[in-house]
Protein backbone atom coordinates (compact mmCIF):
# COMPACT_ATOMS: atom_id res chain seq x y z
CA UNK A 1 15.76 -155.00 -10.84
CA UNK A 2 16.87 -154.73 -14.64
CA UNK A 3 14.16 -152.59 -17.02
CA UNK A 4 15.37 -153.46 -20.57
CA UNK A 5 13.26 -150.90 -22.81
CA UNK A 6 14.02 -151.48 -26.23
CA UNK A 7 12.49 -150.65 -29.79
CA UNK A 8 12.56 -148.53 -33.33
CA UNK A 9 14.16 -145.12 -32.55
CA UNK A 10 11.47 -142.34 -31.94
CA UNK A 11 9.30 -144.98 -30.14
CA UNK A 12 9.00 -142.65 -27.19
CA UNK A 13 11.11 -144.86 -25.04
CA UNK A 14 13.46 -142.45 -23.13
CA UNK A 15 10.33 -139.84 -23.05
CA UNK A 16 8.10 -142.86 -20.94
CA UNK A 17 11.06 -142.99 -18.20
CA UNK A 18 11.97 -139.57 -17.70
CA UNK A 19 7.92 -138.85 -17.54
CA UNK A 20 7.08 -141.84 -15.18
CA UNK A 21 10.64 -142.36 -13.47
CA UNK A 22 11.98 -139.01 -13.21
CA UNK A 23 9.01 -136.57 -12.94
CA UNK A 24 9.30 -134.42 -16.28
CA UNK A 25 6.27 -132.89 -18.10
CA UNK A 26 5.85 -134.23 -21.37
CA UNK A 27 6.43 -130.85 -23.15
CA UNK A 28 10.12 -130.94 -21.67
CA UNK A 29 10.81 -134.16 -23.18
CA UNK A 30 8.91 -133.65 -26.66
CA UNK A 31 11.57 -132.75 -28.52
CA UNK A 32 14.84 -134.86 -27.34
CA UNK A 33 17.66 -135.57 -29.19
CA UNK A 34 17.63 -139.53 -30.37
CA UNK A 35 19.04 -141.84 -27.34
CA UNK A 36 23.07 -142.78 -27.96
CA UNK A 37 23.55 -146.08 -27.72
CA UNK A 38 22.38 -148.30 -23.93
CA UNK A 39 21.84 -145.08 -21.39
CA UNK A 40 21.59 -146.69 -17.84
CA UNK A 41 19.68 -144.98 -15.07
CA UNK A 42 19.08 -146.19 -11.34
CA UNK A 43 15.86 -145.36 -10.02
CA UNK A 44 13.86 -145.84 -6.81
CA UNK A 45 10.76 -146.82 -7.37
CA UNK A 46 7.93 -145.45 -5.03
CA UNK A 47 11.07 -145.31 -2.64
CA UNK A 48 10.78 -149.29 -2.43
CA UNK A 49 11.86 -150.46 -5.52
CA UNK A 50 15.00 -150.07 -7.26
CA UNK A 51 15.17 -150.21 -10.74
CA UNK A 52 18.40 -150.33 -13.29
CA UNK A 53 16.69 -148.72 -16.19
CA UNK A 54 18.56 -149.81 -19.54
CA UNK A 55 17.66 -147.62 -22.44
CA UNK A 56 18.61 -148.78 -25.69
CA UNK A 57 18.75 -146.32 -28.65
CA UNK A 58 16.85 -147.91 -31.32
CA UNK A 59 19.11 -146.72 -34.58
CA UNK A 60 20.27 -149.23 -36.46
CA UNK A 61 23.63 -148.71 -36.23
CA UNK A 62 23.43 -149.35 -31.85
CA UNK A 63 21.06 -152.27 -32.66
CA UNK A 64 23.82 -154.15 -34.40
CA UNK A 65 26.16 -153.46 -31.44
CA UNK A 66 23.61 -154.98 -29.32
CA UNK A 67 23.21 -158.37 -31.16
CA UNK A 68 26.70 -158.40 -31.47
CA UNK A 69 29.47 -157.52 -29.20
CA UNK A 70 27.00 -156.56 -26.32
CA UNK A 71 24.79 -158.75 -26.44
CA UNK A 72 25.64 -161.07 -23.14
CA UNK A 73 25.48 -157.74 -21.24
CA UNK A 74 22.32 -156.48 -22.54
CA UNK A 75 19.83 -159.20 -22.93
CA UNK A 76 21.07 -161.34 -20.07
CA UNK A 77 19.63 -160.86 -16.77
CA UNK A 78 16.73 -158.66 -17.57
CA UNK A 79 13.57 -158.83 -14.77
CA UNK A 80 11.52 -156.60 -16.71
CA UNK A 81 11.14 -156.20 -20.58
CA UNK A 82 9.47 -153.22 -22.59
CA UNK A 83 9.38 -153.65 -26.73
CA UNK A 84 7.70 -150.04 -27.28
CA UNK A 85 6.69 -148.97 -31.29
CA UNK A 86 5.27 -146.55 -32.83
CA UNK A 87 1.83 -146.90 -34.02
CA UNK A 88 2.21 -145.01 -36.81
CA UNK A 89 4.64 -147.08 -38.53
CA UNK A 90 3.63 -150.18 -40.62
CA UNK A 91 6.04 -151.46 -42.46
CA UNK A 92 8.09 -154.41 -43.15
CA UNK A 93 11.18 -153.55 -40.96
CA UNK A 94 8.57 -153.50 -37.69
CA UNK A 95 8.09 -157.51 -37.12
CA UNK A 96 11.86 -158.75 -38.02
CA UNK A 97 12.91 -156.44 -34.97
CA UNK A 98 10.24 -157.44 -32.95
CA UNK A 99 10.76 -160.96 -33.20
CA UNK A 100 14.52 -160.97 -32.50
CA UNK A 101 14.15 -158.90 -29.82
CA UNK A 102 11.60 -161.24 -28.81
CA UNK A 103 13.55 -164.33 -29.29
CA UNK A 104 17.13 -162.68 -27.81
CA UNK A 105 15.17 -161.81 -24.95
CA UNK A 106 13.47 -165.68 -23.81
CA UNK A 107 17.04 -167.37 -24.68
CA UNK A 108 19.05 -165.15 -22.33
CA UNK A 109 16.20 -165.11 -19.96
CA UNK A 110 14.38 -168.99 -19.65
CA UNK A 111 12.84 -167.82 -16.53
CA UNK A 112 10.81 -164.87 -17.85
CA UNK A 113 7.05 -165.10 -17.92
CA UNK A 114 5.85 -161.91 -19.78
CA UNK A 115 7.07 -159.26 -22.26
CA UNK A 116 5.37 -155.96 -22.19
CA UNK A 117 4.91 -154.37 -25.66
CA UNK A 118 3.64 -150.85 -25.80
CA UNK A 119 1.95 -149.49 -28.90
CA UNK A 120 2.73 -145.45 -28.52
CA UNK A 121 1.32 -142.08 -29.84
CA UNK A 122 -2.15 -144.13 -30.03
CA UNK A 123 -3.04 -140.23 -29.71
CA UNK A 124 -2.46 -138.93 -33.09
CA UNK A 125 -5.03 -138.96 -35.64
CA UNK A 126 -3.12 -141.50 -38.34
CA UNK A 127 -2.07 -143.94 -35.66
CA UNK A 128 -2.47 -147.24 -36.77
CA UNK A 129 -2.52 -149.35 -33.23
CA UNK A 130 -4.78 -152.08 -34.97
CA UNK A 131 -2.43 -153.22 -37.74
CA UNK A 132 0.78 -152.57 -35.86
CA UNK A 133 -1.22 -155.09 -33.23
CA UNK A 134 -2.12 -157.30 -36.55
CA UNK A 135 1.43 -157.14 -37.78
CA UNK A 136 3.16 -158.20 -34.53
CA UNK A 137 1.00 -161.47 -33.68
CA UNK A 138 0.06 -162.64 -36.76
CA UNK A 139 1.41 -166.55 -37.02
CA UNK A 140 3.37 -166.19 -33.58
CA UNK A 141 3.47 -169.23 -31.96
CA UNK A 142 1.10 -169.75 -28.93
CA UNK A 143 3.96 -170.95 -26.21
CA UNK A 144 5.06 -167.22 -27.28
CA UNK A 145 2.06 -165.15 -28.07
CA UNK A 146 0.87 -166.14 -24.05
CA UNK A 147 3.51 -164.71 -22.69
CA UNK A 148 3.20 -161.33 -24.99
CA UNK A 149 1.08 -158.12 -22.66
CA UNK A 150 0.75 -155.42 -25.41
CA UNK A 151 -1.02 -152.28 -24.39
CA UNK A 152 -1.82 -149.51 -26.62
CA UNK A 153 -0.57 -146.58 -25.13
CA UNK A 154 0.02 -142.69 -25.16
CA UNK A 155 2.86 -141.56 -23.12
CA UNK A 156 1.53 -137.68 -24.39
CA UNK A 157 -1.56 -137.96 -22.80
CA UNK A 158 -0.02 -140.43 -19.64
CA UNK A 159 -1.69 -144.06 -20.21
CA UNK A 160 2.23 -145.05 -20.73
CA UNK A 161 3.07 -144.29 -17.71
CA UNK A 162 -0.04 -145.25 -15.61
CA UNK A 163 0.74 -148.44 -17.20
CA UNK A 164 4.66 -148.38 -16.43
CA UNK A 165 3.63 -147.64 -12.63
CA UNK A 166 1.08 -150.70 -12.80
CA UNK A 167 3.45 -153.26 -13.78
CA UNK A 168 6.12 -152.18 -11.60
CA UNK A 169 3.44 -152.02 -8.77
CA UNK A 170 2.70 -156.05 -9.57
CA UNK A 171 6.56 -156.73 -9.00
CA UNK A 172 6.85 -154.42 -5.75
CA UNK A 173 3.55 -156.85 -4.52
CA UNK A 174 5.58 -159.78 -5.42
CA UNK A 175 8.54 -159.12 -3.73
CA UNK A 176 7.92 -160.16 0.12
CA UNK A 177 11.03 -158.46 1.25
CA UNK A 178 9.93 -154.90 -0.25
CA UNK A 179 6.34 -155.41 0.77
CA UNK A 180 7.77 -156.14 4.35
CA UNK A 181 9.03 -152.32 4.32
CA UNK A 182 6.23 -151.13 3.02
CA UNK A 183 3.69 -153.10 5.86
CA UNK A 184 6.62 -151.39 8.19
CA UNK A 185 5.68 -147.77 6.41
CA UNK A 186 2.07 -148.54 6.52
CA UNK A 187 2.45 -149.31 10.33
CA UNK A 188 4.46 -146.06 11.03
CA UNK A 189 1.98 -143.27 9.24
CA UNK A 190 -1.03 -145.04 11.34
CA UNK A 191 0.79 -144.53 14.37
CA UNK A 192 1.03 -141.07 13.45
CA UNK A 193 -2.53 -140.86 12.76
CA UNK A 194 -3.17 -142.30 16.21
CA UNK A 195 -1.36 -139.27 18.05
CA UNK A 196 -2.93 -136.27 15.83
CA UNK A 197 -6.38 -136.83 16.70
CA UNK A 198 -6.81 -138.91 13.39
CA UNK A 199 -5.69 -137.14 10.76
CA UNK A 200 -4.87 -138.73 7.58
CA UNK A 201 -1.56 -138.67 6.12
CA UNK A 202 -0.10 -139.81 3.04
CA UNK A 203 3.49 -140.30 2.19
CA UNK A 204 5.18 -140.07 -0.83
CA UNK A 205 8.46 -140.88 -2.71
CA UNK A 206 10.27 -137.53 -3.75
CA UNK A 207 12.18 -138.78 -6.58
CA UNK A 208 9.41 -139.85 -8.54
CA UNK A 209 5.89 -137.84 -6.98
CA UNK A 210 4.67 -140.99 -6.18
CA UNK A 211 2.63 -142.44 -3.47
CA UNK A 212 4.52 -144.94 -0.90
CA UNK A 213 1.52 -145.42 1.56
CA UNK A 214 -1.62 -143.73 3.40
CA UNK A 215 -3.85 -143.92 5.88
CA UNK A 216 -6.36 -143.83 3.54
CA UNK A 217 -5.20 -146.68 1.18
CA UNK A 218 -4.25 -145.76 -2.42
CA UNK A 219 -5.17 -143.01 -3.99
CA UNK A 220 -7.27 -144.12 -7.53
CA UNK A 221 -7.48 -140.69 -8.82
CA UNK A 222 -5.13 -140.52 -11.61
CA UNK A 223 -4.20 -136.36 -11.25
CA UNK A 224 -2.46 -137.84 -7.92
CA UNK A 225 -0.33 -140.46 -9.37
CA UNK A 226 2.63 -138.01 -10.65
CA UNK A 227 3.24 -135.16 -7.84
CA UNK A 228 6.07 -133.32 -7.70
CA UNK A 229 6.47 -131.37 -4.37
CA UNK A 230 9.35 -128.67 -4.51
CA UNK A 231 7.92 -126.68 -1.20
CA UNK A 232 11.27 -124.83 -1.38
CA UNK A 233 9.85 -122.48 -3.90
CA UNK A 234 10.11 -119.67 -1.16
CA UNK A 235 12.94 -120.28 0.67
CA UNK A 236 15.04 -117.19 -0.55
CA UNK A 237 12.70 -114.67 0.20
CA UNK A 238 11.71 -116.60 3.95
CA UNK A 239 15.52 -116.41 4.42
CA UNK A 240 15.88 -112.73 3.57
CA UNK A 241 13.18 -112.28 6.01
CA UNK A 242 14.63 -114.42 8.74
CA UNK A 243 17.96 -112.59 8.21
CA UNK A 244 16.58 -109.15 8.70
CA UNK A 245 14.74 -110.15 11.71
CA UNK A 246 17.95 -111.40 13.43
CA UNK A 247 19.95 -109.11 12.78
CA UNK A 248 17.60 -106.23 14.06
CA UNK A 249 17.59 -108.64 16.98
CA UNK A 250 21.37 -108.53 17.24
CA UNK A 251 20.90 -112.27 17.33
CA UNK A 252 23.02 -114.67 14.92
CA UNK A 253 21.80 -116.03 11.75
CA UNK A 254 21.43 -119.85 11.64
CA UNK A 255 21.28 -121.96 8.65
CA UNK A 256 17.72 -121.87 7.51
CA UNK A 257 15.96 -124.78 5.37
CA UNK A 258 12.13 -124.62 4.58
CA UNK A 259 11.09 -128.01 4.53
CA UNK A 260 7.46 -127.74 6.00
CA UNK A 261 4.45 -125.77 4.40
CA UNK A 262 1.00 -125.33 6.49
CA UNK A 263 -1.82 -124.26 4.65
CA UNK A 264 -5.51 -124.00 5.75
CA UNK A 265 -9.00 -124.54 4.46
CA UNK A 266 -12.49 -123.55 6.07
CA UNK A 267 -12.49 -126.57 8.04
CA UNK A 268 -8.97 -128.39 8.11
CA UNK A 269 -5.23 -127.96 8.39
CA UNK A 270 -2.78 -129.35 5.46
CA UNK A 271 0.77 -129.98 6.54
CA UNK A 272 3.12 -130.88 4.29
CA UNK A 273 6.60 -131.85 5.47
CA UNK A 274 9.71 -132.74 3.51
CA UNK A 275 11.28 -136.27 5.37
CA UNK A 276 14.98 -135.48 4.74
CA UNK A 277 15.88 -136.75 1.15
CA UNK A 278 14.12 -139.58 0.73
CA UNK A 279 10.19 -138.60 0.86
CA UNK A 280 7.02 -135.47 1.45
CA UNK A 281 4.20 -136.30 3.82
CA UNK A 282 1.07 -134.56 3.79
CA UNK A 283 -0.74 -134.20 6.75
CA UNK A 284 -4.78 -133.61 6.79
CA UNK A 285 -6.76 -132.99 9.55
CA UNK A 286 -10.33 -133.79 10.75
CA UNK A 287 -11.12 -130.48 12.23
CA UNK A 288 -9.60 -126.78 12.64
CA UNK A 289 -9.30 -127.09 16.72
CA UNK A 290 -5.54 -125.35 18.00
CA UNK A 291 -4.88 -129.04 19.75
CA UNK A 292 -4.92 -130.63 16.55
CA UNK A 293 -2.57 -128.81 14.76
CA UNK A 294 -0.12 -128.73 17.33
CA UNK A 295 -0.38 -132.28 17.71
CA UNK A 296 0.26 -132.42 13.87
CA UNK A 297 3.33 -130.33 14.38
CA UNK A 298 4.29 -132.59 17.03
CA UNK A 299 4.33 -135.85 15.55
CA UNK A 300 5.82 -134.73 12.79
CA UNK A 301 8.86 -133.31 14.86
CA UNK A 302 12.26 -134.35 13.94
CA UNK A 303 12.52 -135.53 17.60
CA UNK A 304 9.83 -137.09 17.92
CA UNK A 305 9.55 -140.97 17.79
CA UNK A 306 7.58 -142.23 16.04
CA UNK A 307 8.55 -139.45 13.33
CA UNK A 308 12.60 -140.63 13.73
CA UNK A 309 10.90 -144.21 12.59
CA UNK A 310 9.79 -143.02 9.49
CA UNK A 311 13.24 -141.30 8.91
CA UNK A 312 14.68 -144.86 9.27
CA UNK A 313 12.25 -146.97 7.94
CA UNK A 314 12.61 -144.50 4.00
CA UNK A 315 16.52 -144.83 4.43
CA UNK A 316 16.99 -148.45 4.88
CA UNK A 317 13.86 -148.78 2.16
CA UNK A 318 16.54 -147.05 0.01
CA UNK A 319 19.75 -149.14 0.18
């Protein structure tokens, strides 16, 4: 799937994919350097959805380039198009761009139903997300204006990317081949459930922090939305640790990869458990009883299969 994100530089537009897409706090993407020109990234969305990010620099100097000699391989094609602006700015360079963009976009793309337009930094005290809203659909025509979404937004404070991850979630829903893996997912982290005395588990996609499935269907709280598991952390000092041990043992070292983390509450086990490349699972129980957890640790067994399933339901979700 094509994402054409496109606007005035300083919009925030490389700052709402590497945020939503990629994982990155906003404070390490405050202060980048202005986008070069059409940067392309491939991502996977909630490990179901891929997604050929095109991110257009928005100085004047690349916008020419992409009217002109690149225009046939920027505007055609294009499944999912983001105008973002700067709500700050009012001025009378903001609605000629808008409207070619606008206009470029529908003649390359007949078949489109809906451009998303973000209004950013609605945070900051002198934005203006009103009369940027005035400015861009005043006198539109309604054939067009219907098929305009705008959204203020703030990808500082995250209601960019909580609305990135909505609209992508609406194409994932419409696409019956990806929601036939993810029925397939669904199907496999019950059966899990079933053999470890009903806990709940919930899976997610690695790249991103994002939820695939659950046993408990989604998850509304928005703190849970962008997770980043990295339960490597302490694999150096396990290893040094392992190492001693064997060789006070006499016994050879093997290669060593922490990939599972138990931890433990007053009244329930939480297992998480890296599934190769591709995805974490987190594993809750119902109770604290020593069959439980080792029927946790059993399902959730490289060998096991019902577990193998899972392995090979994420990597064909993935080509």
């Amino acid at each position: 799937m094509k994402l054409l994100i496109f606007g005035p530089a300083n919009s925030g537009k490389t700052s709402l994919l590497k945020t939503a897409m990629e994982n990155h706090t906003f404070i390490a993407v405050e202060n980048l350097l202005p986008t070069r020109g059409i940067i392309r990234e491939t991502y996977l969305f909630r490990g179901l959805l891929e997604i050929s990010a095109w991110d257009a620099g928005g100085q004047q100097r690349y916008q020419d380039r992409y009217y002109g000699s690149q225009e046939e391989n920027v505007f055609s094609s294009v499944d999912l198009p983001i105008y973002m602006v700067d709500a700050l700015t009012v001025d009378d360079t903001v609605r000629p761009a808008f409207d070619k963009f606008v206009n470029k976009v529908f003649e390359k793309n007949p078949h489109l139903s809906t451009i998303y337009v973000f209004i950013n930094k609605i945070d900051l005290p002198d934005s203006k997300e009103e009369k940027v809203h005035e400015l861009l659909t005043k006198d539109l025509p309604p054939e067009i204006h219907k098929k305009l979404s705008f959204t203020p937004v703030s990808v500082k404070q995250g209601s960019a990317q909580q609305r990135l991850v909505s609209i992508c979630d609406q194409l994932i829903e419409k696409r019956i081949e990806n929601m036939g893996k993810l029925n397939k997912l669904r199907s496999i982290v019950e059966e899990l459930k079933g053999s470890a005395n009903g806990a709940d588990f919930i899976l997610f996609n690695k790249r991103d922090g994002l939820m695939i499935t659950s046993t408990l269907g989604k998850f509304t709280t928005q703190s849970l939305q962008f997770i980043t598991f990295q339960i490597s952390a302490l694999e150096s000092n396990v290893h040094e640790i392992y190492a001693r041990t064997m060789e006070l043992r006499n016994s050879k070292v093997s290669p060593l990869s922490l990939n599972t983390i138990v931890m433990e509450s007053s009244t329930n086990f939480v297992i998480a458990k890296e599934v190769e490349e591709h995805g974490t699972i987190v594993a809750v129980s119902r109770d604290k009883k020593l069959e439980t957890i080792q029927k946790i640790v059993e399902v959730l067994s490289d060998t096991n299969p019902i577990f193998e399933k899972l392995v090979n339901a994420l990597e064909f979700a993935a080509v």
